[in-house]
Protein backbone atom coordinates (compact mmCIF):
# COMPACT_ATOMS: atom_id res chain seq x y z
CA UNK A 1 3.02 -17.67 -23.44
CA UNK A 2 1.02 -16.78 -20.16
CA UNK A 3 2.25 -20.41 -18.02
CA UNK A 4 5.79 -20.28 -19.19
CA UNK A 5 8.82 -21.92 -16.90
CA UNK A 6 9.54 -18.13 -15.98
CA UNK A 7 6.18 -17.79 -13.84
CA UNK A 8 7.41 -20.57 -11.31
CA UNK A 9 10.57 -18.41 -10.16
CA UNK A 10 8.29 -15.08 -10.16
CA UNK A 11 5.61 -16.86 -8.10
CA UNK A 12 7.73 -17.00 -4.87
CA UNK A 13 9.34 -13.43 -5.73
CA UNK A 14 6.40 -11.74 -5.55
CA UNK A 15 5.39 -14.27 -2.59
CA UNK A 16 8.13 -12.91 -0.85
CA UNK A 17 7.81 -9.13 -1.76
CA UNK A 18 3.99 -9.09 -0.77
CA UNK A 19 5.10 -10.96 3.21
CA UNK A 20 7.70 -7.80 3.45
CA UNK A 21 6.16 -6.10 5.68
CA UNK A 22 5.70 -1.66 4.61
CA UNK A 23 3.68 0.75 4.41
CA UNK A 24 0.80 -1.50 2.76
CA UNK A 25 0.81 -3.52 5.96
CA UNK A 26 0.64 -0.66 8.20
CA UNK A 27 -2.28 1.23 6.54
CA UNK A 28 -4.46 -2.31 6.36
CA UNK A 29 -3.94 -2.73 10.02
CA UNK A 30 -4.73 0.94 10.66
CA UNK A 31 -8.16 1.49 8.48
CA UNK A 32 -9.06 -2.43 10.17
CA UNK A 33 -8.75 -0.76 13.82
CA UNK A 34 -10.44 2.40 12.28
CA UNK A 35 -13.94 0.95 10.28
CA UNK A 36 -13.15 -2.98 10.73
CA UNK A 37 -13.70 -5.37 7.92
CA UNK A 38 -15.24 -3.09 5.37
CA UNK A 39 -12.19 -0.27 5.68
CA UNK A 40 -9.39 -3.09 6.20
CA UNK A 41 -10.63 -5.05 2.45
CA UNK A 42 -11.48 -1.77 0.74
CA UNK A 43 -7.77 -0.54 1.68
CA UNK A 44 -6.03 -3.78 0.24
CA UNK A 45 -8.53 -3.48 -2.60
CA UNK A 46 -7.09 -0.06 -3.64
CA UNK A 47 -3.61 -0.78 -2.81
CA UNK A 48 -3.49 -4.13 -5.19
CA UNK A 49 -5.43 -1.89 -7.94
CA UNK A 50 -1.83 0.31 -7.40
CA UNK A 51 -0.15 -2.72 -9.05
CA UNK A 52 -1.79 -2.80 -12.31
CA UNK A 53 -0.72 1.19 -12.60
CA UNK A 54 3.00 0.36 -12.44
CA UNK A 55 2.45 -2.20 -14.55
CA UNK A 56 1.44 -0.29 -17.38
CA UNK A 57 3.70 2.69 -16.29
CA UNK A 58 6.24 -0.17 -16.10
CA UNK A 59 5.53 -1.53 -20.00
CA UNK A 60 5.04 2.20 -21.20
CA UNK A 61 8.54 2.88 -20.77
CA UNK A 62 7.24 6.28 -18.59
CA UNK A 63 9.39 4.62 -15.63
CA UNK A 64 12.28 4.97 -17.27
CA UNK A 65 11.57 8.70 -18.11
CA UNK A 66 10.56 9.37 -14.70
CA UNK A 67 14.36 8.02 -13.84
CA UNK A 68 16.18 9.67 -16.05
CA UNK A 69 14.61 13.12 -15.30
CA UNK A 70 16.04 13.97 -11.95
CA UNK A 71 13.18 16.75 -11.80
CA UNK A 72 10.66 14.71 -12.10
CA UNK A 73 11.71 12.05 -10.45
CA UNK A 74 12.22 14.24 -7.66
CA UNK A 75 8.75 15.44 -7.53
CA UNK A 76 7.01 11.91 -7.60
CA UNK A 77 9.47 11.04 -4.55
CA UNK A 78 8.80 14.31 -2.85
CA UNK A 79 5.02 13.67 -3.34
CA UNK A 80 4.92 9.99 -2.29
CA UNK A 81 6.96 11.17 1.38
CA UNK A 82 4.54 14.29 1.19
CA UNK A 83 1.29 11.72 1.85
CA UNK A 84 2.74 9.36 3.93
CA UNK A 85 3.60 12.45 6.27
CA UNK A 86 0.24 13.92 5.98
CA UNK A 87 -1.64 10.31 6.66
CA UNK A 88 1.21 10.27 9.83
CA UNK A 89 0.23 13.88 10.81
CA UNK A 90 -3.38 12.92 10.81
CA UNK A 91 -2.70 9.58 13.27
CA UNK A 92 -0.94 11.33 15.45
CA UNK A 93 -3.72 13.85 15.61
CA UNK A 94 -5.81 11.43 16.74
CA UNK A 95 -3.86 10.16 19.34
CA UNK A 96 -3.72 12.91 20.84
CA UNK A 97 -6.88 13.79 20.82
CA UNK A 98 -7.63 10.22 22.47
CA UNK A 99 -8.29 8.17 19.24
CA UNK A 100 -12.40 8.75 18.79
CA UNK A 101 -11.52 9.81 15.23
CA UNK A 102 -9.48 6.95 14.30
CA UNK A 103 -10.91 4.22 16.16
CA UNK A 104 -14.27 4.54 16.49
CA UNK A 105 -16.26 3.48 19.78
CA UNK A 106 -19.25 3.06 18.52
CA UNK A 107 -21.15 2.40 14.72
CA UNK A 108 -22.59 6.03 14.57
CA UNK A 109 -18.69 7.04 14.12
CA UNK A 110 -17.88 4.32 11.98
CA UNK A 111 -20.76 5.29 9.62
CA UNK A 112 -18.88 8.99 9.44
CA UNK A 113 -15.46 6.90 7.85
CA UNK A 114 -16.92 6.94 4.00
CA UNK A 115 -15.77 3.78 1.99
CA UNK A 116 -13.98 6.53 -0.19
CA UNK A 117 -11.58 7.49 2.17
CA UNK A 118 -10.03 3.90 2.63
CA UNK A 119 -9.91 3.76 -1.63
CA UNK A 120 -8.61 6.84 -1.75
CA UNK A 121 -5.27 6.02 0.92
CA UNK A 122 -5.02 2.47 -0.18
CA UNK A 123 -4.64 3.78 -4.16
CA UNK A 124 -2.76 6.69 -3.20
CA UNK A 125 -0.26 5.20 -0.75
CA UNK A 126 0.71 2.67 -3.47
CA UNK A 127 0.73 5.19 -6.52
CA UNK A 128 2.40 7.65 -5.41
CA UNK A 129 5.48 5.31 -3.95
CA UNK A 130 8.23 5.46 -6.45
CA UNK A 131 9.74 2.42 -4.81
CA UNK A 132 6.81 0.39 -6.42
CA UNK A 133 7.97 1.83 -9.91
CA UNK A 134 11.18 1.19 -9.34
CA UNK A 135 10.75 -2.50 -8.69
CA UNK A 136 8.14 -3.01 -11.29
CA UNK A 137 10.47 -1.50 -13.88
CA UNK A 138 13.67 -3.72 -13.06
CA UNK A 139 11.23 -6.80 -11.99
CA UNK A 140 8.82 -7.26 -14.43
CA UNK A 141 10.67 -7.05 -17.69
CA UNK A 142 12.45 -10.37 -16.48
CA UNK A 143 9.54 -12.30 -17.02
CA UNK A 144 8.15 -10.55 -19.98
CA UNK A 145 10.24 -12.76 -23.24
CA UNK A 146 10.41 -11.52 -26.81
CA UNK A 147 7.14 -12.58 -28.95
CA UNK A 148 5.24 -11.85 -25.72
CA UNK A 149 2.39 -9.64 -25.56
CA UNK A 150 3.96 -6.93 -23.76
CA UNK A 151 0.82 -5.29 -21.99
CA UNK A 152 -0.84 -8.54 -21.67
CA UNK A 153 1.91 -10.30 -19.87
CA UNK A 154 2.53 -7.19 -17.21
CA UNK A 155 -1.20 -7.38 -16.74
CA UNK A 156 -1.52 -10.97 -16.06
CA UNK A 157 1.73 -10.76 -13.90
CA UNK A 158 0.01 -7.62 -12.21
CA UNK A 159 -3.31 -10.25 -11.63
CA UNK A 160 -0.91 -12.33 -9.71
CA UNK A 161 0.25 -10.15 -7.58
CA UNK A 162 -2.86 -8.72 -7.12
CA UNK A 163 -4.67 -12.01 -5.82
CA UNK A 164 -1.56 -12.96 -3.69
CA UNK A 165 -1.43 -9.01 -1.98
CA UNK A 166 -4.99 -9.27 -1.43
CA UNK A 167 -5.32 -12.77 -0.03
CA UNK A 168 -2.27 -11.66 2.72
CA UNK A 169 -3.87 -8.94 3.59
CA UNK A 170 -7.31 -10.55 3.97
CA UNK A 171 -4.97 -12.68 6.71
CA UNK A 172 -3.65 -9.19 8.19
CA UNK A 173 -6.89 -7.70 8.77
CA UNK A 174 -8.79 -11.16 9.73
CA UNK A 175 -6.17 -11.00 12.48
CA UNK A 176 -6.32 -7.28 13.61
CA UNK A 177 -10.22 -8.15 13.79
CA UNK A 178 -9.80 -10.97 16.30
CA UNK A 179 -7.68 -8.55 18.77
CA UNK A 180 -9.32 -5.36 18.41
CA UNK A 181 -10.82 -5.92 21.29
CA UNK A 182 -7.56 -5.89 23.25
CA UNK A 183 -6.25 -3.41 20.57
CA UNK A 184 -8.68 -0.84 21.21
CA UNK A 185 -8.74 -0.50 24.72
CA UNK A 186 -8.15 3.67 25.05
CA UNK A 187 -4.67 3.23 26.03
CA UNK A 188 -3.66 1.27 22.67
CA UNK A 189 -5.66 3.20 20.99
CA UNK A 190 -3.18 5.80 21.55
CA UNK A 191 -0.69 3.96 21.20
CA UNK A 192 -1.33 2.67 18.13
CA UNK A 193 -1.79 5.93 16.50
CA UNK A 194 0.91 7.31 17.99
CA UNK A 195 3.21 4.25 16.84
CA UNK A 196 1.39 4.35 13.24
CA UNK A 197 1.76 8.65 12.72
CA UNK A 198 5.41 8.32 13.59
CA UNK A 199 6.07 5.29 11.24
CA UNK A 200 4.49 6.69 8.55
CA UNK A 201 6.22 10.19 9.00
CA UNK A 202 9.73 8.74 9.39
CA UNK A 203 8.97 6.50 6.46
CA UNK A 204 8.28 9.45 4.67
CA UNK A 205 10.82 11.70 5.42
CA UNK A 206 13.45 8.90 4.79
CA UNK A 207 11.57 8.91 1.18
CA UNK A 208 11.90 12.83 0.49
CA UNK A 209 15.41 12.19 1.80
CA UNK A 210 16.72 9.54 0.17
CA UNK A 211 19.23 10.77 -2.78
């Protein structure tokens, strides 16, 4: 029901989805540089947890609501661009100011970087993307077969995902760790942020955008 011949093709799908580098990738290697370990794993924590919301979203049929209301629609996509900007506003903030907000010099700043704030941009960042709903409404339904239990199965596919996400982003920010040194030398700070702020607001405008 769970191990069916389905699970081996959906394995390297979401194997494949989860290497794509986005905005996941980008905010894991940004809250790394920013509180090290501790904000790089509780980021990919709260992004992964994301997954098991479009799930259900996903098997609730409120996905396809969400797409057939232009309105509403609309608004998720217009919220989703709206955060990434803001998160981009705030690097680019930083770098101007020379990066002591974003990438701490010393532990007395690090301490000031509560473990809430890396939940809170890892859950959001994933949430409020109405790319993830998209995908989870036209992906996971193919590996969901009749006499299944419906929430079950999008849960345990959701697990999957979850431990694969997590475990390549463990990799991203065991990297970003070993360079930081290099990485966080004032002028990469600063150009980091600066790089980061303007991904994330041209991501997100391209996301308001988008028809």
């Amino acid at each position: 029901m769970y191990l069916d011949g389905y699970l081996w093709v959906y394995l390297p799908a979401v194997a494949l989805l989860t290497l794509s580098p986005g905005v996941d990738t980008l905010l894991v290697i940004r809250n790394s540089l920013r509180g090290g370990w501790r904000d790089g794993l509780l980021t990919s924590f709260a992004i992964c947890c994301g997954l098991f919301v479009h799930a259900l979203i996903s098997v609730g049929g409120i996905s396809l609501v969400l797409l057939q209301s232009a309105w509403l629609f609309g608004a998720l996509k217009l919220a989703g661009a709206g955060y990434l900007i803001w998160l981009g506003l705030a690097s680019l903030r930083v770098a101007l100011r020379g990066g002591e907000l974003l990438f701490p010099a010393s532990t007395r700043l690090v301490e000031k970087t509560h473990w809430q704030v890396s939940l809170r941009e890892g859950f959001l960042s994933n949430v409020l993307n109405p790319k993830a709903i998209v995908f989870y409404l036209a992906f996971l339904p193919q590996f969901i077969q009749p006499g299944d239990p419906v929430i079950g199965k999008a849960l345990f596919l959701a697990a999957i995902h979850f431990l694969i996400a997590n475990l390549w982003q463990l990799v991203v920010v065991a990297v970003v760790i070993r360079v930081q040194r290099w990485l966080l030398t004032p002028s990469m700070k600063r150009a980091f942020d600066g790089l980061a702020g303007s991904m994330m607001i041209a991501l997100g405008a391209k996301l308001g955008l988008a028809q």
